[in-house]
C-alpha atoms as a PDB file:
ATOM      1  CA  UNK A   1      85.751  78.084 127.218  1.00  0.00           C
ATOM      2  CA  UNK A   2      82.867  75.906 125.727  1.00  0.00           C
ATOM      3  CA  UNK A   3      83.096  72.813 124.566  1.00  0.00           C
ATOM      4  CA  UNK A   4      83.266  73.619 120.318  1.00  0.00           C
ATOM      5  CA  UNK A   5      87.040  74.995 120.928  1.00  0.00           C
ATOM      6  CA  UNK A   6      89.729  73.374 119.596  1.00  0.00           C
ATOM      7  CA  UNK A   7      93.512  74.007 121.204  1.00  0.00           C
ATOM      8  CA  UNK A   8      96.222  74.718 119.465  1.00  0.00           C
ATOM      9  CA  UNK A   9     100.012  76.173 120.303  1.00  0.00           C
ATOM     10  CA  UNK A  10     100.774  79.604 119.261  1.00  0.00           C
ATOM     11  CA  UNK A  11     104.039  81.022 118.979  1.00  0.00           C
ATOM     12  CA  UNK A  12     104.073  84.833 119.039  1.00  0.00           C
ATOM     13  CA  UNK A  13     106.905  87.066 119.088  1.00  0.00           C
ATOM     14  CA  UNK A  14     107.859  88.325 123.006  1.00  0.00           C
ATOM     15  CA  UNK A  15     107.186  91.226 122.594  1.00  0.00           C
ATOM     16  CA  UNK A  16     104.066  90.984 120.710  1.00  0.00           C
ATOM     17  CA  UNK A  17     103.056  88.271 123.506  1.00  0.00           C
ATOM     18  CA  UNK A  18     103.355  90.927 126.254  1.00  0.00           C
ATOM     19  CA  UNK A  19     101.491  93.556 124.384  1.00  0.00           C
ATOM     20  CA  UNK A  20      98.857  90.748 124.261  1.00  0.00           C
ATOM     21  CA  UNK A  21      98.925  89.793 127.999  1.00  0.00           C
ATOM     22  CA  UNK A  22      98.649  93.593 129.209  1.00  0.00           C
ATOM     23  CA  UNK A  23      95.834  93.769 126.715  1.00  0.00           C
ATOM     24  CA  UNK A  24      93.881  90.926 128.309  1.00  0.00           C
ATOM     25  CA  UNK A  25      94.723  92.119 131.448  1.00  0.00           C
ATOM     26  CA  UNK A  26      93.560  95.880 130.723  1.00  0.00           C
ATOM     27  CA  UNK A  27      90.259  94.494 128.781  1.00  0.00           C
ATOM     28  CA  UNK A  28      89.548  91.639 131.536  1.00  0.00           C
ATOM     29  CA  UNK A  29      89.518  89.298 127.922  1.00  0.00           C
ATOM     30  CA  UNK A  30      91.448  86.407 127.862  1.00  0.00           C
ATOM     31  CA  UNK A  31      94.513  86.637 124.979  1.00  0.00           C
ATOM     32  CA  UNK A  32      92.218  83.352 123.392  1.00  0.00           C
ATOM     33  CA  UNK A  33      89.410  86.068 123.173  1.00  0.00           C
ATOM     34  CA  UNK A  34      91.411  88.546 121.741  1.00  0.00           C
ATOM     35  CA  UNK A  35      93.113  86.168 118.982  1.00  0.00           C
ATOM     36  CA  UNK A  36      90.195  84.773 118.150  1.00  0.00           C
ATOM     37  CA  UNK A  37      88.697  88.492 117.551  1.00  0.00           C
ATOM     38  CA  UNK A  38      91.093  89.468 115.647  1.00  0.00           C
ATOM     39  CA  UNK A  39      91.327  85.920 113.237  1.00  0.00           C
ATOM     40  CA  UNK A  40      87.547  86.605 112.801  1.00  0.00           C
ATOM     41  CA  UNK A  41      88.047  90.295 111.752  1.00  0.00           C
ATOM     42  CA  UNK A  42      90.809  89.239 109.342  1.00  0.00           C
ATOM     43  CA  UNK A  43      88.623  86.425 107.997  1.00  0.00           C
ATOM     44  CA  UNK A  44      85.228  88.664 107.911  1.00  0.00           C
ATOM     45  CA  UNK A  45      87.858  91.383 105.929  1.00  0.00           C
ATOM     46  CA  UNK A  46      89.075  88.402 103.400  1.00  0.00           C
ATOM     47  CA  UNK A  47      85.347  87.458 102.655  1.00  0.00           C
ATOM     48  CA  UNK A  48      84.479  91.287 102.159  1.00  0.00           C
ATOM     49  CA  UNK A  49      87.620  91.559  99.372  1.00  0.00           C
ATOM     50  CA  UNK A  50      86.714  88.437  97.808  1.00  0.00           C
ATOM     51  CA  UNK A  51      83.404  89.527  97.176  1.00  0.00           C
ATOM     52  CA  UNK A  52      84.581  92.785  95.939  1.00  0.00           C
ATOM     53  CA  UNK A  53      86.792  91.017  93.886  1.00  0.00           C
ATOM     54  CA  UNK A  54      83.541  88.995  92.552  1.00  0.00           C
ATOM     55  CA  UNK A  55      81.948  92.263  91.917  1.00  0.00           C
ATOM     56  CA  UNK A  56      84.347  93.384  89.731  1.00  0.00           C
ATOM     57  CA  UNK A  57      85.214  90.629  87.866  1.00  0.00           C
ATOM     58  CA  UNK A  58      83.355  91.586  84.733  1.00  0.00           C
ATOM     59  CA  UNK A  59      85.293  95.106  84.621  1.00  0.00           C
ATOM     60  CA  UNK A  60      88.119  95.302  81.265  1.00  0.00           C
ATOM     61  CA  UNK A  61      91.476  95.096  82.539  1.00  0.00           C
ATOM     62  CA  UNK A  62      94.432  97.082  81.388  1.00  0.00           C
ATOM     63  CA  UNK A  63      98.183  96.038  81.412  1.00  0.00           C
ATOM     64  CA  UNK A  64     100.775  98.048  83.523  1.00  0.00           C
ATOM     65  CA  UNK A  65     102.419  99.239  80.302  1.00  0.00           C
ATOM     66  CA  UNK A  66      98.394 100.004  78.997  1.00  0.00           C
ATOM     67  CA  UNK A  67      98.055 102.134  82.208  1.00  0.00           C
ATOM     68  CA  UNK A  68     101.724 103.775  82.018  1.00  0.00           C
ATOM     69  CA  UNK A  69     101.053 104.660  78.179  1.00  0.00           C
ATOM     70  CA  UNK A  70      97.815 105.804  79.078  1.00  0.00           C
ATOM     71  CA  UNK A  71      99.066 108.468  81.854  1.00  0.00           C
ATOM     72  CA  UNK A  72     101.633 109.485  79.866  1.00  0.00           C
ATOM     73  CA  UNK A  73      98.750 110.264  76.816  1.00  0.00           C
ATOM     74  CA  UNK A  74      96.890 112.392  79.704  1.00  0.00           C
ATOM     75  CA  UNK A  75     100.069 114.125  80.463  1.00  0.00           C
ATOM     76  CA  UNK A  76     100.313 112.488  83.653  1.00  0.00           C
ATOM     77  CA  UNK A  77     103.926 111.083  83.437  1.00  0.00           C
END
């Protein structure tokens, strides 16, 4: 570990714990390595939606009863 790491306490279900431990084990990664991974993918995944999100922001919105009214016009419902 470097020095720019912070420590913190984890709690993880036993189970999931194990699977994690035979993981890091198997991929000769520590379980930090493979939490942090996986925070970073869920992070780089939020940033991706938000953006989409951004992207879209300027599209017309319709109402759930707008949508169900309108599938029902198309002979959908």
């Amino acid at each position: 570990m470097n020095s720019a790491t912070k420590r913190s306490t984890i709690y993880f279900d036993e189970q999931l714990h194990e699977a994690l431990r035979l993981k890091a084990a198997h991929t000769h990664q520590s379980i930090s390595e493979i939490v942090n991974d996986a925070v970073r993918a869920s992070l780089l995944e939020d940033q991706e939606d938000l953006a989409a999100f951004q992207e879209r922001v300027a599209e017309p919105t319709m109402t759930y009863e707008e949508l169900l009214n309108d599938l029902k016009a198309h002979g959908k419902l």
